[in-house]
C-alpha atoms as a PDB file:
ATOM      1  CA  UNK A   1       5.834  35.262  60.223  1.00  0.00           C
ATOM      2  CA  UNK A   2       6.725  38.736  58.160  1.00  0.00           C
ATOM      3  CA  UNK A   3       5.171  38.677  55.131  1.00  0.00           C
ATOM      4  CA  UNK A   4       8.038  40.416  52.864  1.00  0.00           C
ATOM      5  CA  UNK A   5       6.210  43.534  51.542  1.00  0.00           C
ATOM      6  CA  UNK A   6       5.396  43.786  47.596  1.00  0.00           C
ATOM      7  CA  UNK A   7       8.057  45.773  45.110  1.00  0.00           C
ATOM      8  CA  UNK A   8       6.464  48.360  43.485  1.00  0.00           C
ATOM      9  CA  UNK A   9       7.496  48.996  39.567  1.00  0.00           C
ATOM     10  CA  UNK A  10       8.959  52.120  39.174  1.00  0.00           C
ATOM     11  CA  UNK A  11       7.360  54.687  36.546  1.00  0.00           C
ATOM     12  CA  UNK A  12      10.748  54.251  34.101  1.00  0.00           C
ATOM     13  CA  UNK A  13       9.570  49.997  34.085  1.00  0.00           C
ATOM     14  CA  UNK A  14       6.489  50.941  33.850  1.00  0.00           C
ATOM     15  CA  UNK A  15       7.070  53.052  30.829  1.00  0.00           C
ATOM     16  CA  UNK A  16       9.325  50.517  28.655  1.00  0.00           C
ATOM     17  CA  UNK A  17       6.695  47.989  29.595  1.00  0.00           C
ATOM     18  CA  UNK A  18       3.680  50.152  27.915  1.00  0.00           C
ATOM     19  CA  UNK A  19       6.204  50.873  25.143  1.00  0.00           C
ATOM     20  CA  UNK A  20       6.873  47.199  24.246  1.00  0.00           C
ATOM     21  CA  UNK A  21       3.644  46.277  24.248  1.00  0.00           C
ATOM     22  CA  UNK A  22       2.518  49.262  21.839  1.00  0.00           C
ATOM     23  CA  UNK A  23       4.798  47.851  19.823  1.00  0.00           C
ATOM     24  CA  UNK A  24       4.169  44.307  19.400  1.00  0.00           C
ATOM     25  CA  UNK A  25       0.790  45.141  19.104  1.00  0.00           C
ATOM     26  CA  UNK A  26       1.104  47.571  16.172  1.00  0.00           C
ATOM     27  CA  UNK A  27       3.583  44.795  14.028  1.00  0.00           C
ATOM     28  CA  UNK A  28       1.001  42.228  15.369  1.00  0.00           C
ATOM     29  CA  UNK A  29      -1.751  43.728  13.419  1.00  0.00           C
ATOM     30  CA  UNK A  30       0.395  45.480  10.340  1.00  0.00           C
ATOM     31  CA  UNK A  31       1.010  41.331  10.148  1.00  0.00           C
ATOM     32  CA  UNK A  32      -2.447  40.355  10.414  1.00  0.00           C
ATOM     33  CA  UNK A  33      -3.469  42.720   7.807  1.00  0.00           C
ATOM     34  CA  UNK A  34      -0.335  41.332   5.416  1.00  0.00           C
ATOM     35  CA  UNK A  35      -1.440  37.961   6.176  1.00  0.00           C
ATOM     36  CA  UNK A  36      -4.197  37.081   3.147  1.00  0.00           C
ATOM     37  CA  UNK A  37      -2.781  35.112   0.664  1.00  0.00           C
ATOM     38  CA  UNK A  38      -3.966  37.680  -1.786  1.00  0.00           C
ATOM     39  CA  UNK A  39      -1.239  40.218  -0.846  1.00  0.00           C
ATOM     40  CA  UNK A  40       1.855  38.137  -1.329  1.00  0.00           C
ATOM     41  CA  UNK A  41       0.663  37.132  -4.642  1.00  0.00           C
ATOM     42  CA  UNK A  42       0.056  40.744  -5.709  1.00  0.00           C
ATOM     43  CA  UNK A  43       3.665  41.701  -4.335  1.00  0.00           C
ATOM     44  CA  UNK A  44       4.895  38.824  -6.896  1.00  0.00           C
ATOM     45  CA  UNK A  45       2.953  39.614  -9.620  1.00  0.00           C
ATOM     46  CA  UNK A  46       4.041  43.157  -9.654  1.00  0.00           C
ATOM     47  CA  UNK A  47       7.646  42.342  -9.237  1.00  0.00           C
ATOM     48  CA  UNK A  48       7.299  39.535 -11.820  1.00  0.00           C
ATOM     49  CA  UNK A  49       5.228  41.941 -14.385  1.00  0.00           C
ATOM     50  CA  UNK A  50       8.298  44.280 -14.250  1.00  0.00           C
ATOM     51  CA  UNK A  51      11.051  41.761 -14.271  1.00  0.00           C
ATOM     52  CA  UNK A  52      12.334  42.171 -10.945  1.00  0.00           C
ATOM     53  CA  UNK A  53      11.795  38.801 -10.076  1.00  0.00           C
ATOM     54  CA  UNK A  54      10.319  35.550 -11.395  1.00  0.00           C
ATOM     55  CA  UNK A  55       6.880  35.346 -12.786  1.00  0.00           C
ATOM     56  CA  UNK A  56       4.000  33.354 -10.974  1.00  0.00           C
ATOM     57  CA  UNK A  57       2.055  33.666 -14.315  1.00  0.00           C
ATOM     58  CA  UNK A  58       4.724  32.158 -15.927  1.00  0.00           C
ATOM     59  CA  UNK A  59       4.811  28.966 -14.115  1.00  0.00           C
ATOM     60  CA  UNK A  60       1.358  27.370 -15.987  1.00  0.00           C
ATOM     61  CA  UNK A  61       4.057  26.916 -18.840  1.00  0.00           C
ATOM     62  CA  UNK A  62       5.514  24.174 -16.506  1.00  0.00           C
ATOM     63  CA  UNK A  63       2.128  22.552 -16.175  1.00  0.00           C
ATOM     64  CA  UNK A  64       1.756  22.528 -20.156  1.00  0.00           C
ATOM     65  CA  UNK A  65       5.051  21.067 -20.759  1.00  0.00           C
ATOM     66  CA  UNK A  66       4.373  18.161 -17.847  1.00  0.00           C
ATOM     67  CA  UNK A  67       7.257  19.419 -16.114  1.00  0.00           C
ATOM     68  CA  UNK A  68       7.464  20.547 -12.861  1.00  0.00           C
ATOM     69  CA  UNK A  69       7.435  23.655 -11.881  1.00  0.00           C
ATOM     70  CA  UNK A  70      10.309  25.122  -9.345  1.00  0.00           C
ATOM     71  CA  UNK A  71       9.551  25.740  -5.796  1.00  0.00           C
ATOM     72  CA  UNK A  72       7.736  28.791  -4.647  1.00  0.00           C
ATOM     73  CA  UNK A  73      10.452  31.253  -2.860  1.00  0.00           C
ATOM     74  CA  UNK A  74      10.223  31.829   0.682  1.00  0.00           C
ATOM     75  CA  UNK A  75       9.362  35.491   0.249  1.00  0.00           C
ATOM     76  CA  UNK A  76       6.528  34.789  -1.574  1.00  0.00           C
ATOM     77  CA  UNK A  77       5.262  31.582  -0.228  1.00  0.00           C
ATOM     78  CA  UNK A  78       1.804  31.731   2.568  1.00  0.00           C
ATOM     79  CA  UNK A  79       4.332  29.958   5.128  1.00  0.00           C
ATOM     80  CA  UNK A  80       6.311  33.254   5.724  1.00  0.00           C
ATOM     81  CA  UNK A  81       3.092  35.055   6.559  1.00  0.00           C
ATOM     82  CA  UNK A  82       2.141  32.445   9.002  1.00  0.00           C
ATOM     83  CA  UNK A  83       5.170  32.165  10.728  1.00  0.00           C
ATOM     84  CA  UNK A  84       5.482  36.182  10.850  1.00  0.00           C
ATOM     85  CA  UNK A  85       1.884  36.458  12.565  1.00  0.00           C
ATOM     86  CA  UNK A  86       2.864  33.208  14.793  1.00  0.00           C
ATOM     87  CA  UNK A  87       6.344  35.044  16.353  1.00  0.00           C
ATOM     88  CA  UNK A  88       4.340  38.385  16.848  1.00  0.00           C
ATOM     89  CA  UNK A  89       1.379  36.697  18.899  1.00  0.00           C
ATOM     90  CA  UNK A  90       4.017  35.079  20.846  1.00  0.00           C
ATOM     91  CA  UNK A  91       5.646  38.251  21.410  1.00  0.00           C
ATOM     92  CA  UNK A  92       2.329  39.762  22.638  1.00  0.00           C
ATOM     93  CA  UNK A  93       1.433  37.316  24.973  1.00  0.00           C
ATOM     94  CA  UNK A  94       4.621  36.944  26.473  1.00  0.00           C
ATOM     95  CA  UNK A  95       5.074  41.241  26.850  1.00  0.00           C
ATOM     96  CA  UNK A  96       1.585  40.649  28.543  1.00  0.00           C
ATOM     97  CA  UNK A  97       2.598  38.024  30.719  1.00  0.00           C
ATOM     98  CA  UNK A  98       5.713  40.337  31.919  1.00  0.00           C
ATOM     99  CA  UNK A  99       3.358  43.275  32.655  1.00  0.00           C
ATOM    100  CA  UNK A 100       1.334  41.064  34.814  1.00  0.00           C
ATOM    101  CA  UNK A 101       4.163  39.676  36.918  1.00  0.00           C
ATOM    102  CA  UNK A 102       5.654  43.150  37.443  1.00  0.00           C
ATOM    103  CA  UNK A 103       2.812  44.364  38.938  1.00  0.00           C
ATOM    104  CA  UNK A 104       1.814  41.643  41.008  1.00  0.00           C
ATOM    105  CA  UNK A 105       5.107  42.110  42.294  1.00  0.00           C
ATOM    106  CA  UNK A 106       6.651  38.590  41.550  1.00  0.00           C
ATOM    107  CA  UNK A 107       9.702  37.252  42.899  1.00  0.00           C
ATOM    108  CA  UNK A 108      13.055  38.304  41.524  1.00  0.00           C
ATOM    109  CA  UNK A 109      14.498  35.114  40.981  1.00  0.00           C
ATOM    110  CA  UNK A 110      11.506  33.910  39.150  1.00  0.00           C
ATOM    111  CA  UNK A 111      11.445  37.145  36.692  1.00  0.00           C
ATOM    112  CA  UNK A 112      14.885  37.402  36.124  1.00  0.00           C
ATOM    113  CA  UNK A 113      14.714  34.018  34.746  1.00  0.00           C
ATOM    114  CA  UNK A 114      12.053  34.583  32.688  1.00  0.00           C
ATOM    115  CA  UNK A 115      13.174  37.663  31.117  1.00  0.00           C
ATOM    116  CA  UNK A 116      16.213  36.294  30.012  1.00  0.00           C
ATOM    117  CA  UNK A 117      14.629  32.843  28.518  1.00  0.00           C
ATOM    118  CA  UNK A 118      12.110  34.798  26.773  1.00  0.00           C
ATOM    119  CA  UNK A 119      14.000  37.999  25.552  1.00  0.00           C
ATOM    120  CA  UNK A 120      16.548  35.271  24.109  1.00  0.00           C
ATOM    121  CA  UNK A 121      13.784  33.224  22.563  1.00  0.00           C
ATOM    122  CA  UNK A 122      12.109  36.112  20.868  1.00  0.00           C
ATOM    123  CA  UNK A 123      15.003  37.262  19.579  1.00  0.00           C
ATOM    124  CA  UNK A 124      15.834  34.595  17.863  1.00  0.00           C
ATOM    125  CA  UNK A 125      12.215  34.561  16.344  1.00  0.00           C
ATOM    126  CA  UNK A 126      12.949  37.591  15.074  1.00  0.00           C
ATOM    127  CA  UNK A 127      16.248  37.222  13.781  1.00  0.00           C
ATOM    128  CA  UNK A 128      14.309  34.761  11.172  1.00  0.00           C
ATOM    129  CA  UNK A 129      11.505  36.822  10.449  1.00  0.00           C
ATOM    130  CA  UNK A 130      13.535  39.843   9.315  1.00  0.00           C
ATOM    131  CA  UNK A 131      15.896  37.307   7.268  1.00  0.00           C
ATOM    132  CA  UNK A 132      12.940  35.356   5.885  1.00  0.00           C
ATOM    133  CA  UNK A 133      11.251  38.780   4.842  1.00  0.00           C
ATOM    134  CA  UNK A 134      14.662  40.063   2.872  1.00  0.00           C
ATOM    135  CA  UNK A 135      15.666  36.811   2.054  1.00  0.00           C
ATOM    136  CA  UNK A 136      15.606  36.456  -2.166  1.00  0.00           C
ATOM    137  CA  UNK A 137      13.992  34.870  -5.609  1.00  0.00           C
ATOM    138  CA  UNK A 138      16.592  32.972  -7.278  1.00  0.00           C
ATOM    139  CA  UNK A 139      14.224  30.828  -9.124  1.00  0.00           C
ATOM    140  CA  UNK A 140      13.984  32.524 -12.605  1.00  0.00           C
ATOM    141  CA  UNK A 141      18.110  33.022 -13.813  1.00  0.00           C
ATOM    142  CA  UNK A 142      17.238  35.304 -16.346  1.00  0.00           C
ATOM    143  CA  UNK A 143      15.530  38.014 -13.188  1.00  0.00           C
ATOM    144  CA  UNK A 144      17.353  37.177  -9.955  1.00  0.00           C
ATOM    145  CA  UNK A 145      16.446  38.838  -6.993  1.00  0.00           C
ATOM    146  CA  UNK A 146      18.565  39.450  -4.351  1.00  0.00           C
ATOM    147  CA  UNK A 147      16.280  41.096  -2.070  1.00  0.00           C
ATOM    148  CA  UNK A 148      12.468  42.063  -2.527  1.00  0.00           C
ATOM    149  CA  UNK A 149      12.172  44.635  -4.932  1.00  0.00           C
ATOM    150  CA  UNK A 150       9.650  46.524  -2.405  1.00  0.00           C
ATOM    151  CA  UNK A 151      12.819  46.902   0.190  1.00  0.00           C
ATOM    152  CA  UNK A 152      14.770  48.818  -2.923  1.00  0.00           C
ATOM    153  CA  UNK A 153      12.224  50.716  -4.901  1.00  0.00           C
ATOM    154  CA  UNK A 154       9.823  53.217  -4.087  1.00  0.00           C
ATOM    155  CA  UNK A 155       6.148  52.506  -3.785  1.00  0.00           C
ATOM    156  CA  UNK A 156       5.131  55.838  -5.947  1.00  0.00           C
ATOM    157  CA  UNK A 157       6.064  53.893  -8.704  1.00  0.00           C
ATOM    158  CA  UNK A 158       3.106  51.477  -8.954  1.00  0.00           C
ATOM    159  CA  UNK A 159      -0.295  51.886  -9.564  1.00  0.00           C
ATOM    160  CA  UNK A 160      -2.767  53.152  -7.186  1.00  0.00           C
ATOM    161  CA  UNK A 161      -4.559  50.004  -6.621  1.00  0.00           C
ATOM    162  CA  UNK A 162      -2.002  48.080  -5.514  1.00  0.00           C
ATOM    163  CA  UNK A 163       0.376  50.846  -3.511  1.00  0.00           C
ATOM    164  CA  UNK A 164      -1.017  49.564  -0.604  1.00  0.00           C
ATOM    165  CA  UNK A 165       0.095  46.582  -0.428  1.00  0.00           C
ATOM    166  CA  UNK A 166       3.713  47.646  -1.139  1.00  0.00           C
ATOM    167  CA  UNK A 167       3.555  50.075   1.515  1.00  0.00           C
ATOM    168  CA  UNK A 168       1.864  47.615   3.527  1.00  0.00           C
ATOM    169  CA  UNK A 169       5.170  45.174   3.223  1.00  0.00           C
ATOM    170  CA  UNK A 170       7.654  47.920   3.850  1.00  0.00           C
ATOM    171  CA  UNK A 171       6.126  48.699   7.181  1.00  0.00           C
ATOM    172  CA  UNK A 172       5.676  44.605   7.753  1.00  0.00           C
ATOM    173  CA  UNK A 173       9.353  44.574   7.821  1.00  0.00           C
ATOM    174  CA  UNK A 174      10.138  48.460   9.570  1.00  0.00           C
ATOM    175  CA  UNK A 175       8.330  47.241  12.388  1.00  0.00           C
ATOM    176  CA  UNK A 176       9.825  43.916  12.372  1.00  0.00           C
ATOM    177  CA  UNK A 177      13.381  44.978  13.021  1.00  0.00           C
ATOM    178  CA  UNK A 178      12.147  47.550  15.497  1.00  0.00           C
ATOM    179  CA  UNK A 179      11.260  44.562  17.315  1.00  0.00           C
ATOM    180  CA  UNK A 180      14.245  42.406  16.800  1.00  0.00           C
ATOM    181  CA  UNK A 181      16.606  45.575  17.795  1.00  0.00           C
ATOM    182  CA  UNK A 182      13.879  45.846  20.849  1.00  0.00           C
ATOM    183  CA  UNK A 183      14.440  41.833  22.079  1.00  0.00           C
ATOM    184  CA  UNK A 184      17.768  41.781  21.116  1.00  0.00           C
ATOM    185  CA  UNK A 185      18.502  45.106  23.363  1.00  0.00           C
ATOM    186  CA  UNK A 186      16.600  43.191  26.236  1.00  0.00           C
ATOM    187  CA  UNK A 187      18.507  40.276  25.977  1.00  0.00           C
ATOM    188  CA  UNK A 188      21.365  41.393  27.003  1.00  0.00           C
ATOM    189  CA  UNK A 189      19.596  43.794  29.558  1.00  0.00           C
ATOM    190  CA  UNK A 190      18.360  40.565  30.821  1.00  0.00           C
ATOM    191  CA  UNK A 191      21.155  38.526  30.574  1.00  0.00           C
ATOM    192  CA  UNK A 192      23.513  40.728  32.389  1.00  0.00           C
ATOM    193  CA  UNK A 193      20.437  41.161  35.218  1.00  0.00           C
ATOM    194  CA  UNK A 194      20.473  37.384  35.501  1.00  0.00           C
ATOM    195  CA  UNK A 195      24.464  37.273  35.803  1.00  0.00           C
ATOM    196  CA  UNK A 196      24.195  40.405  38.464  1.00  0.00           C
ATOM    197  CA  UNK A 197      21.736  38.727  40.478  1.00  0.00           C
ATOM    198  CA  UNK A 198      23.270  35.329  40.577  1.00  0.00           C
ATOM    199  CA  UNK A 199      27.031  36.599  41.701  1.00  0.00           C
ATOM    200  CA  UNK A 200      25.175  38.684  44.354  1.00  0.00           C
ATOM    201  CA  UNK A 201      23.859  35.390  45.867  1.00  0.00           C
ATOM    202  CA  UNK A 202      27.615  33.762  45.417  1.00  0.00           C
ATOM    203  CA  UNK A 203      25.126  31.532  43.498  1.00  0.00           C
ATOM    204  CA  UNK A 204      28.155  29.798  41.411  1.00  0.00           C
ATOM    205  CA  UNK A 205      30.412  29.715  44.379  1.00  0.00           C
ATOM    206  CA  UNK A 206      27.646  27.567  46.225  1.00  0.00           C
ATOM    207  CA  UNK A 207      26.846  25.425  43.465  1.00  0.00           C
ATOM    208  CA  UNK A 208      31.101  24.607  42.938  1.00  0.00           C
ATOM    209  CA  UNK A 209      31.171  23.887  46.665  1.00  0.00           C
ATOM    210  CA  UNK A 210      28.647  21.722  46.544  1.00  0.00           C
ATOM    211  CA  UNK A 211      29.666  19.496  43.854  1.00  0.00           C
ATOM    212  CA  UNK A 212      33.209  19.398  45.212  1.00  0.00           C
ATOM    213  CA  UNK A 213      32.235  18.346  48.296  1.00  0.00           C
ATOM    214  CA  UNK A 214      29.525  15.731  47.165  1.00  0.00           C
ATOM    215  CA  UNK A 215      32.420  14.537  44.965  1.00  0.00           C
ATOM    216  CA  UNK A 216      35.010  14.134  48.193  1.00  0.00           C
ATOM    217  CA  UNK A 217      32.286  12.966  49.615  1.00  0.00           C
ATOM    218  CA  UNK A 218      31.772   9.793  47.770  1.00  0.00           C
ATOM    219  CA  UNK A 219      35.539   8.774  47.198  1.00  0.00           C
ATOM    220  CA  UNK A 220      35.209   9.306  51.254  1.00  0.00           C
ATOM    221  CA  UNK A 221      32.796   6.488  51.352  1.00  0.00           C
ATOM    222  CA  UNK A 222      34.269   3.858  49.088  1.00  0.00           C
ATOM    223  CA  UNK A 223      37.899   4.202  51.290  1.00  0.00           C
ATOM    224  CA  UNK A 224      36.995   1.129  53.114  1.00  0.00           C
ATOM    225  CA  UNK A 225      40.297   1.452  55.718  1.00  0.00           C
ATOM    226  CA  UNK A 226      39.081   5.269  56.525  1.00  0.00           C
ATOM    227  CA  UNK A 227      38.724   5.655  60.012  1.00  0.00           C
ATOM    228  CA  UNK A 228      36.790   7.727  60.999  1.00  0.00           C
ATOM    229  CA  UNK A 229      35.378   8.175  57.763  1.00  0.00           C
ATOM    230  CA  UNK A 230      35.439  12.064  57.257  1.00  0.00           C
ATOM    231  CA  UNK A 231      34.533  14.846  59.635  1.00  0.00           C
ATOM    232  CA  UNK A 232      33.458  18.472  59.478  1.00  0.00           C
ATOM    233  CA  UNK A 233      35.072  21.223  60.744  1.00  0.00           C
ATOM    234  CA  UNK A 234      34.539  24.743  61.389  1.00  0.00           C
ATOM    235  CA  UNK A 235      36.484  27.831  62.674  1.00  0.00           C
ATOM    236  CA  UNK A 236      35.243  26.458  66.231  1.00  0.00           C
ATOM    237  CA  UNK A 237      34.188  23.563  66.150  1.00  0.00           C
ATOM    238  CA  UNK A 238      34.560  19.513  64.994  1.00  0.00           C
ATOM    239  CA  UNK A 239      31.485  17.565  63.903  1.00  0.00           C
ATOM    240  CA  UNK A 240      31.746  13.829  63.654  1.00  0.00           C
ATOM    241  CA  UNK A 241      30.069  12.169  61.130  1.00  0.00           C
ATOM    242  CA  UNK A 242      30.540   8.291  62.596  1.00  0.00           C
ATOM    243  CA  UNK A 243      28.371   7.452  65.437  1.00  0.00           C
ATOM    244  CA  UNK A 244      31.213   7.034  67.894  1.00  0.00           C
ATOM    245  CA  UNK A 245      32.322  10.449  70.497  1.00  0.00           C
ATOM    246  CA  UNK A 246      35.616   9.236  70.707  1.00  0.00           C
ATOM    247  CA  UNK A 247      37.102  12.315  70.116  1.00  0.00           C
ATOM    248  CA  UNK A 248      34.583  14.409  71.597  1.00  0.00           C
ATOM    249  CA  UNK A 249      33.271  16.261  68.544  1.00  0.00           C
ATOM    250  CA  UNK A 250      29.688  17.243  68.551  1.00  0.00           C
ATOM    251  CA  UNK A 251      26.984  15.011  66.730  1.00  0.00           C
ATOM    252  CA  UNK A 252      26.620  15.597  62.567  1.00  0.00           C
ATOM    253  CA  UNK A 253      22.970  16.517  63.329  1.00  0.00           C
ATOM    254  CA  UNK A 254      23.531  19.343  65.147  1.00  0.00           C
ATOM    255  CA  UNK A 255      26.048  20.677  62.024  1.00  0.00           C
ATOM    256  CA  UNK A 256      22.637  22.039  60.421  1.00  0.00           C
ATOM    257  CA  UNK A 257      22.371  25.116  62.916  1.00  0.00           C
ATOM    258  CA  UNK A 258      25.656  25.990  63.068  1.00  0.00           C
ATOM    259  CA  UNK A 259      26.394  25.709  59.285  1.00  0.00           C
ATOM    260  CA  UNK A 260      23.325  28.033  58.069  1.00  0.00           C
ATOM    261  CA  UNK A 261      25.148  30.509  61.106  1.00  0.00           C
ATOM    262  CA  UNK A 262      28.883  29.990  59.863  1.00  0.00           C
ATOM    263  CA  UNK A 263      28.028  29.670  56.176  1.00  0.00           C
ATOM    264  CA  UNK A 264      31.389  29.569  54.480  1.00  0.00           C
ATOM    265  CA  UNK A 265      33.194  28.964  57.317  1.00  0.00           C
ATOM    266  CA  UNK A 266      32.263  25.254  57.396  1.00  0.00           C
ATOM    267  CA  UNK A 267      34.393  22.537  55.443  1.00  0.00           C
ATOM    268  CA  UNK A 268      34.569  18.645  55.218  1.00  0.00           C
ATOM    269  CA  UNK A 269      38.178  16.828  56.331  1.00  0.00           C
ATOM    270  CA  UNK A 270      38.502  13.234  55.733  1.00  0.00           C
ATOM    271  CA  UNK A 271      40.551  11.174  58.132  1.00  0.00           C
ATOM    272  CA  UNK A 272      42.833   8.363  55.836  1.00  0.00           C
ATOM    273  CA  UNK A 273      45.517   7.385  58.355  1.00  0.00           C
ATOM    274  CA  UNK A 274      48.006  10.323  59.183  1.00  0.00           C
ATOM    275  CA  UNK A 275      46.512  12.250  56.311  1.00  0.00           C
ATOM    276  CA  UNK A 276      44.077  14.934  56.088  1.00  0.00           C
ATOM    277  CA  UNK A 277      42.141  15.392  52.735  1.00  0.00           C
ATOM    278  CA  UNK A 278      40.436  18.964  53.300  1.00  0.00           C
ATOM    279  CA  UNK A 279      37.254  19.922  50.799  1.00  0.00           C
ATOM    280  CA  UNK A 280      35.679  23.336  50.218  1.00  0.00           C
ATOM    281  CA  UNK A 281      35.442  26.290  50.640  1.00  0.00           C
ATOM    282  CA  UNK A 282      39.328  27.259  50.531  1.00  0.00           C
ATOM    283  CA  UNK A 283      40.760  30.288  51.053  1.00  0.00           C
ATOM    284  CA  UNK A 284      39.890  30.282  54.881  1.00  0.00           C
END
């Protein structure tokens, strides 16, 4: 038995691979350092301090008056920074996980698989990670915020002791949608892999074949008056699939040889009276 000999990566794969991974690594911890509670807060405070969006401070008024207070906005809420840190360990692991396989040389039926469900998944992580992060403050109607005012002002505007953490939040979301424009480029990379690979192996062609002929196959079985049932034919020869030789075809077991040796060349013909109902493949 020939043990098929492992693919080496070549140094382009090898490359993009090292390159992914610096990335998600360098928006995994510009996200753990955003993650605190501390720096959202600060982000809102400024922005409500200078009217570009509603105050937090603002809000104990509700409290006061018994009345409750409206919901915390996306943007600013601790949920978005959890969910932001949650994608971009997933995206780690998984660029880790890829590296691995491609050097241990895994099968390409298995990887191309798992690129595509992955790069696709991701992706869509993304997606809601960059809208989450732009997303707005509606919540005050007399400051409404379409966007965060750190996307549309500069950060040499504020104080030095909290520049930081604007400049912090602009790079959150710069590295963000470097990595949704990276998945979303390797989705369809992957994708169109995955299609290549699958019409090189006439996978779709086999799979329509055999439903067709598993179809024929039953409505072959519940004509009672059939006789003989069905047979199968190739270029050469006739199989029988009853267990009489009364018109000399070869025995159905024997079909499994020749089949895997004629591939296509093989198709099922039911016998109802005079007629002949033939089944895949056509075109022969």
């Amino acid at each position: 038995m020939k043990v098929k000999p492992r693919e080496r990566i070549s140094p382009c794969s090898a490359v993009l691979l090292a390159a992914e991974l610096g990335l998600v690594l360098t928006t995994m911890s510009l996200l753990c350092c955003a993650y605190p509670e501390r720096v959202r807060r600060t982000l809102w405070q400024i922005g409500g301090e200078n009217g570009w969006n509603s105050n937090p401070r603002l809000r104990v008024y509700f409290y006061a008056n018994y009345e409750k207070p409206p919901d915390i906005p996306p943007i600013w809420s601790q949920r978005l920074s959890e969910s932001n840190l949650a994608i971009s360990v997933l995206a780690v692991v998984i660029s880790m996980v890829r590296i691995v396989l491609a050097f241990l040389g895994s099968a390409s039926s298995f990887s191309a698989v798992f690129n595509a469900f992955n790069d696709m998944l991701l992706s869509g992580f993304w997606m809601y990670s960059v809208a989450a992060q732009s997303s707005s403050d509606l919540t005050d109607p007399g400051h409404l915020s379409l966007r965060p005012w750190y996307l549309e002002k500069s950060c040499e505007i504020l104080h030095e002791s909290v520049v930081h953490h604007c400049v912090l939040a602009k790079a959150c979301f710069a590295f963000s949608v470097l990595s949704l424009m990276l998945f979303l480029a390797r989705s369809v990379y992957s994708v169109l892999k995955l299609a290549y690979w699958c019409g090189s192996r006439q996978m779709l062609d086999r799979g329509v074949a055999v439903i067709l002929v598993h179809s024929r196959l039953k409505r072959g079985l519940e004509a009672s008056h059939a006789s003989p049932l069905f047979s199968i034919r190739s270029n050469h020869y006739d199989y029988d699939y009853d267990d009489d030789d009364d018109d000399g075809g070869e025995d159905v077991n024997s079909c499994d040889e020749h089949c895997s040796r004629t591939k296509n060349s093989v198709f099922w013909v039911w016998h109802n009276n005079d007629d002949e109902s033939w089944g895949p493949p056509r075109g022969e």
